[in-house]
C-alpha atoms as a PDB file:
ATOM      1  CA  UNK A   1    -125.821-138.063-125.212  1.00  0.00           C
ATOM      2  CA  UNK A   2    -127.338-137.717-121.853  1.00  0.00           C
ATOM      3  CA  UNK A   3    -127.039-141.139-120.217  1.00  0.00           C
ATOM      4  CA  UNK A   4    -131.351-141.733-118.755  1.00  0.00           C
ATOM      5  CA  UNK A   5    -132.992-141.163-122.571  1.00  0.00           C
ATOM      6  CA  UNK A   6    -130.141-141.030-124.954  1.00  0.00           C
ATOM      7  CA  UNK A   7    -131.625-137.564-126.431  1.00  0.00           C
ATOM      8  CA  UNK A   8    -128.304-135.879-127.361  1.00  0.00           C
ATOM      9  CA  UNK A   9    -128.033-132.489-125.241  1.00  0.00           C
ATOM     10  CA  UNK A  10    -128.413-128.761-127.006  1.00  0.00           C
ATOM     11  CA  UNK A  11    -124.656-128.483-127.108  1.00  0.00           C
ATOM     12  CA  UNK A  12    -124.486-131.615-128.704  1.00  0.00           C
ATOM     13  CA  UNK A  13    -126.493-130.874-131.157  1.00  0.00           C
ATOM     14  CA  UNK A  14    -124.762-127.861-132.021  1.00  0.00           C
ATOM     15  CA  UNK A  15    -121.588-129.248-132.130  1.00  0.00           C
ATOM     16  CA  UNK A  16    -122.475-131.510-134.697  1.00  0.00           C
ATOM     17  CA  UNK A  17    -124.121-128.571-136.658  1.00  0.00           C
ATOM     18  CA  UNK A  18    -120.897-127.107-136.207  1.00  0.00           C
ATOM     19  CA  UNK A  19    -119.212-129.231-137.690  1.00  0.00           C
ATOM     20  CA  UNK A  20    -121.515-130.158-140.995  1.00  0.00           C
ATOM     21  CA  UNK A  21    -121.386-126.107-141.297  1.00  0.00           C
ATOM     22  CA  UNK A  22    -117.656-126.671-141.618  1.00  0.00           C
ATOM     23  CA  UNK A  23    -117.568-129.519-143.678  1.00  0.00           C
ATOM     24  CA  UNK A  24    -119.990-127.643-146.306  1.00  0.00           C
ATOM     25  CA  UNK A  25    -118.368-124.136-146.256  1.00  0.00           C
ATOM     26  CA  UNK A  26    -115.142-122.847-146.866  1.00  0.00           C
ATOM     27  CA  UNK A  27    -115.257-119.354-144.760  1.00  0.00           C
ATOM     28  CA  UNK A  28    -116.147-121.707-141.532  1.00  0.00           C
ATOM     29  CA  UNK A  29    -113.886-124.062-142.150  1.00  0.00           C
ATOM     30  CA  UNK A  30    -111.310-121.777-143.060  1.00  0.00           C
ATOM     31  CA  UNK A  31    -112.118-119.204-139.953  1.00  0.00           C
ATOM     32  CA  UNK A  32    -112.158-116.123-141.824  1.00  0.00           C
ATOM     33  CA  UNK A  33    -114.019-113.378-140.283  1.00  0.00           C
ATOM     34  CA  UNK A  34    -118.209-114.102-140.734  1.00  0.00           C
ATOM     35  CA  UNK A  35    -120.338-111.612-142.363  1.00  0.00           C
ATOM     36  CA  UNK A  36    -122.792-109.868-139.869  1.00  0.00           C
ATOM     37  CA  UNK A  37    -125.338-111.361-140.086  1.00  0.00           C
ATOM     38  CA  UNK A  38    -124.576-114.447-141.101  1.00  0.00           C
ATOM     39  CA  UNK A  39    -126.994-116.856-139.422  1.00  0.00           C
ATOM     40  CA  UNK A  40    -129.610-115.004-141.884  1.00  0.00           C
ATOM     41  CA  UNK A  41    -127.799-116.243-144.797  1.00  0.00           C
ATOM     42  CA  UNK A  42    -127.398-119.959-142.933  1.00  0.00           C
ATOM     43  CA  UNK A  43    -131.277-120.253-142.687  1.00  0.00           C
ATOM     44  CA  UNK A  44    -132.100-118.853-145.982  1.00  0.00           C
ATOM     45  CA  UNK A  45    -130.287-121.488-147.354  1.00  0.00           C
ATOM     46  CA  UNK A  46    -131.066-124.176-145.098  1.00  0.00           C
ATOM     47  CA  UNK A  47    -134.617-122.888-143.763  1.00  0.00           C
ATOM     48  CA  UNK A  48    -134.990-126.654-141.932  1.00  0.00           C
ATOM     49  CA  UNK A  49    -132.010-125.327-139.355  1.00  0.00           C
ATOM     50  CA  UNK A  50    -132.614-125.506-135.656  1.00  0.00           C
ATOM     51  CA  UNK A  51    -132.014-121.855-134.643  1.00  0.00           C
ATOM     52  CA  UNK A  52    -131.299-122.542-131.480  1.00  0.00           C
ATOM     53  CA  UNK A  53    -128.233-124.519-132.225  1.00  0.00           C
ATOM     54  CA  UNK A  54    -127.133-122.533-135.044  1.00  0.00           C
ATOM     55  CA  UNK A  55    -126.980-119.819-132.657  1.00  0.00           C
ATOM     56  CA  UNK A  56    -124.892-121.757-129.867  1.00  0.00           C
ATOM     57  CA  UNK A  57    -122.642-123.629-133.302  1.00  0.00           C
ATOM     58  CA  UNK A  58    -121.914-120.242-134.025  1.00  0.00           C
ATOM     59  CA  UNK A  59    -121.281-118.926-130.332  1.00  0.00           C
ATOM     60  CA  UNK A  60    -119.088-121.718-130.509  1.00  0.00           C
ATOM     61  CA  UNK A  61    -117.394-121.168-133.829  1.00  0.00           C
ATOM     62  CA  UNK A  62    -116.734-117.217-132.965  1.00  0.00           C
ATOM     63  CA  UNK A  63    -115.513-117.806-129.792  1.00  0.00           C
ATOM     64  CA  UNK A  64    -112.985-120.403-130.690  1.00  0.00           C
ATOM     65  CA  UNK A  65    -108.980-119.249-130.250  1.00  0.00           C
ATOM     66  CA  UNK A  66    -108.411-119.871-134.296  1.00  0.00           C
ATOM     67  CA  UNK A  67    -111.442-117.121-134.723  1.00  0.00           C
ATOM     68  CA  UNK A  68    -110.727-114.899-132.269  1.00  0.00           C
ATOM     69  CA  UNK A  69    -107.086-115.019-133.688  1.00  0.00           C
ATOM     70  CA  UNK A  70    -108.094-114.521-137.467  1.00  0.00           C
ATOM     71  CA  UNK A  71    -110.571-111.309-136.065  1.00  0.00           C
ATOM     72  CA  UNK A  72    -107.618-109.804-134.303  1.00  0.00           C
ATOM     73  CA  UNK A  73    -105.494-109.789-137.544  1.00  0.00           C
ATOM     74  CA  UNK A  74    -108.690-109.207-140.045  1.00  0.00           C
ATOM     75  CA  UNK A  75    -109.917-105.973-141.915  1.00  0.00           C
ATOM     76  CA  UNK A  76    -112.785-107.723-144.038  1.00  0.00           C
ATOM     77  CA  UNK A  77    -115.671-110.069-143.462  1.00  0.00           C
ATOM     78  CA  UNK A  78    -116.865-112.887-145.825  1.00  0.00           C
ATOM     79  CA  UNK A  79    -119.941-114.446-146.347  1.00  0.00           C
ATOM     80  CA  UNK A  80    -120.976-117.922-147.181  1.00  0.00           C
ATOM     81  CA  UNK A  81    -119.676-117.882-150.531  1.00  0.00           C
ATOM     82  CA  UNK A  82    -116.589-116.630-149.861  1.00  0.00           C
ATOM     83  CA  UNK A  83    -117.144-112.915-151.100  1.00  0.00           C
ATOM     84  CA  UNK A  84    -115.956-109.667-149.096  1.00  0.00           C
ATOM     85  CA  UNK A  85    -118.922-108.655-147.098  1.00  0.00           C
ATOM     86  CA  UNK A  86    -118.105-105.556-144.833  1.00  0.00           C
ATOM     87  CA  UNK A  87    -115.060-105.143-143.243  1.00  0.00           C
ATOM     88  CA  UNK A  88    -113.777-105.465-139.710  1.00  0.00           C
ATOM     89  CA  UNK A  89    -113.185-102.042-137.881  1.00  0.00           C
ATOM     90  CA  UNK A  90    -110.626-101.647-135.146  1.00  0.00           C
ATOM     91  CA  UNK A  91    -112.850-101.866-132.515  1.00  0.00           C
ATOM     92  CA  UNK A  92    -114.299-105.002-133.877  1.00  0.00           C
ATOM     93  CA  UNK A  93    -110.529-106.414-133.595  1.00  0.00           C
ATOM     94  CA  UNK A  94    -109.449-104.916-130.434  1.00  0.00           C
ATOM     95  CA  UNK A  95    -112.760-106.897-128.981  1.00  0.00           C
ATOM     96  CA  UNK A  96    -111.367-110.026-130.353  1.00  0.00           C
ATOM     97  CA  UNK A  97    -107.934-109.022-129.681  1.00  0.00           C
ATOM     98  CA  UNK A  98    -109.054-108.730-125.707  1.00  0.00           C
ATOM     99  CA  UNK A  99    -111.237-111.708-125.427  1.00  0.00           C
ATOM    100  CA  UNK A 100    -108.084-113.817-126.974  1.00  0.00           C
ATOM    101  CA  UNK A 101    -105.845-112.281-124.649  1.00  0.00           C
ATOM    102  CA  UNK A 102    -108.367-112.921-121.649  1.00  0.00           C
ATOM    103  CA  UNK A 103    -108.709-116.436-122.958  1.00  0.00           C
ATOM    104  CA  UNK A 104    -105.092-117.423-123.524  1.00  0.00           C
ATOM    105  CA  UNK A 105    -104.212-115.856-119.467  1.00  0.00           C
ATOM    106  CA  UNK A 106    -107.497-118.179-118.159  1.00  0.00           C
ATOM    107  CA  UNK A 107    -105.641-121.107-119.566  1.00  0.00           C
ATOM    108  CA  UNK A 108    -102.643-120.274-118.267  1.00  0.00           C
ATOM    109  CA  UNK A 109    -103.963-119.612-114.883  1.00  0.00           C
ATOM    110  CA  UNK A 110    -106.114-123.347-115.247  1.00  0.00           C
ATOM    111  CA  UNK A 111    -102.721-124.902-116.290  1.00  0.00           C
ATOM    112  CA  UNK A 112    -100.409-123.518-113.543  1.00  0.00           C
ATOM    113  CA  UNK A 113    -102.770-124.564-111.104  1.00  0.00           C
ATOM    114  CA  UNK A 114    -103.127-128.066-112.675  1.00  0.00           C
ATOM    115  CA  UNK A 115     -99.298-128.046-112.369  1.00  0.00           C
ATOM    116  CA  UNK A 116     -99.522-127.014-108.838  1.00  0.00           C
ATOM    117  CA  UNK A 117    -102.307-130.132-107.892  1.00  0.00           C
ATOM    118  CA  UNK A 118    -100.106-132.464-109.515  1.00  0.00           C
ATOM    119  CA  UNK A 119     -96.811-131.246-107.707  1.00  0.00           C
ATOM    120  CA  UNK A 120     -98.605-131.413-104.445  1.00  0.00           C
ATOM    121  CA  UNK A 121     -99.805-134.774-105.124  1.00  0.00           C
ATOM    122  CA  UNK A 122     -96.462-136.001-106.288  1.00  0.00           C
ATOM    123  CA  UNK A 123     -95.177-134.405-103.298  1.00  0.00           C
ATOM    124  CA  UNK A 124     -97.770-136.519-101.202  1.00  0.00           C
ATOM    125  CA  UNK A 125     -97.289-139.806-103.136  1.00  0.00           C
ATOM    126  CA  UNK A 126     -93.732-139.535-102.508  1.00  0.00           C
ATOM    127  CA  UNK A 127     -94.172-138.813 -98.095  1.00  0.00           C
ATOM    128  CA  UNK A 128     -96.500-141.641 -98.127  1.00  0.00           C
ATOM    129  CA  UNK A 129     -93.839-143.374 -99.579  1.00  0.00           C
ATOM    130  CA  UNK A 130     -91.522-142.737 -97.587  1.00  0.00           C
ATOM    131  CA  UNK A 131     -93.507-142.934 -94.312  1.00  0.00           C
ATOM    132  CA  UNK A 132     -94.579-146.451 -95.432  1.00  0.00           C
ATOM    133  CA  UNK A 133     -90.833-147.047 -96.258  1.00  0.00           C
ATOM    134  CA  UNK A 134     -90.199-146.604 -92.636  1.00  0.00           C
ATOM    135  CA  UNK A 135     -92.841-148.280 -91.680  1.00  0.00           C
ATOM    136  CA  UNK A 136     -91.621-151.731 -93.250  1.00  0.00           C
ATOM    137  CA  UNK A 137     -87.798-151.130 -91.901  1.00  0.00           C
ATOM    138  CA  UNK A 138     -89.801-150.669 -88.472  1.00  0.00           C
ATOM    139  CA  UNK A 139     -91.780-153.721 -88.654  1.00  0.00           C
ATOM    140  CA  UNK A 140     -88.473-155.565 -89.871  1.00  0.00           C
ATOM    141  CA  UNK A 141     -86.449-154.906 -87.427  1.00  0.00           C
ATOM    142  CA  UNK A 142     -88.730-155.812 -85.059  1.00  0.00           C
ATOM    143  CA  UNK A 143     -89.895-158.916 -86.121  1.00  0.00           C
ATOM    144  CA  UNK A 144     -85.845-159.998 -86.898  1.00  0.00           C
ATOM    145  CA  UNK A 145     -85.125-159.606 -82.665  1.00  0.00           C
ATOM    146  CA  UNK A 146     -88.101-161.846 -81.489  1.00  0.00           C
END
């Protein structure tokens, strides 16, 4: 929730949608490849649905690594009920199949360079260590011949 009015943000929102979607049906939950047009089905049933969110919970659910991964592997769709509703074609899983792949070398890139900010730090901690090591056998041996 956004910290001046306590009015929970868009994204928010959606992930919470996101999440009751999940809770109520199986093919979400369960990742399986959504039927196109899906979001048609979601507001037939529950006409009362903030579009807007439903759009980004579903942006979010289709873009996750478990979904992408399913698509990759998939040949059919399903829709709410669990019932084959198209199928996916081999472009369809060599978009998913890319967009994982993509994915999965971005968070490899953000973790090496985590790595590498955490080595240099280290690396500092330990010179300033050091440097105030000296310091103190410095100020030691000075103060011990006065």
């Amino acid at each position: 929730m956004s910290i001046e009015n306590n009015v929970p943000s868009p994204f928010q929102v959606a992930r919470a949608l996101l999440k009751e979607l999940q809770t109520n049906f199986a093919v979400l939950r369960d990742c399986l490849p959504l039927a196109i047009g899906i979001d048609k089905q979601l507001i037939e049933r529950q006409p009362d649905l903030n579009r807007k969110a439903l759009r980004i919970a579903l942006g979010m659910h289709t873009n996750s690594l478990r979904y992408l991964k399913a698509m990759k592997k998939a040949t059919a769709r399903f829709d709410l009920d669990g019932n084959a509703a198209g199928e996916v074609t081999e472009e369809q899983r060599a978009h998913a199949g890319k967009a994982l792949d993509e994915r999965l070398k971005k968070d490899a890139e953000l973790r090496k360079t985590q790595r590498q900010a955490q080595d240099a730090q280290k690396k500092a901690d330990e010179e300033a260590q050091r440097r105030s090591e000296k310091l103190n056998q410095l100020a030691a041996k000075f103060s011990r011949t006065r």
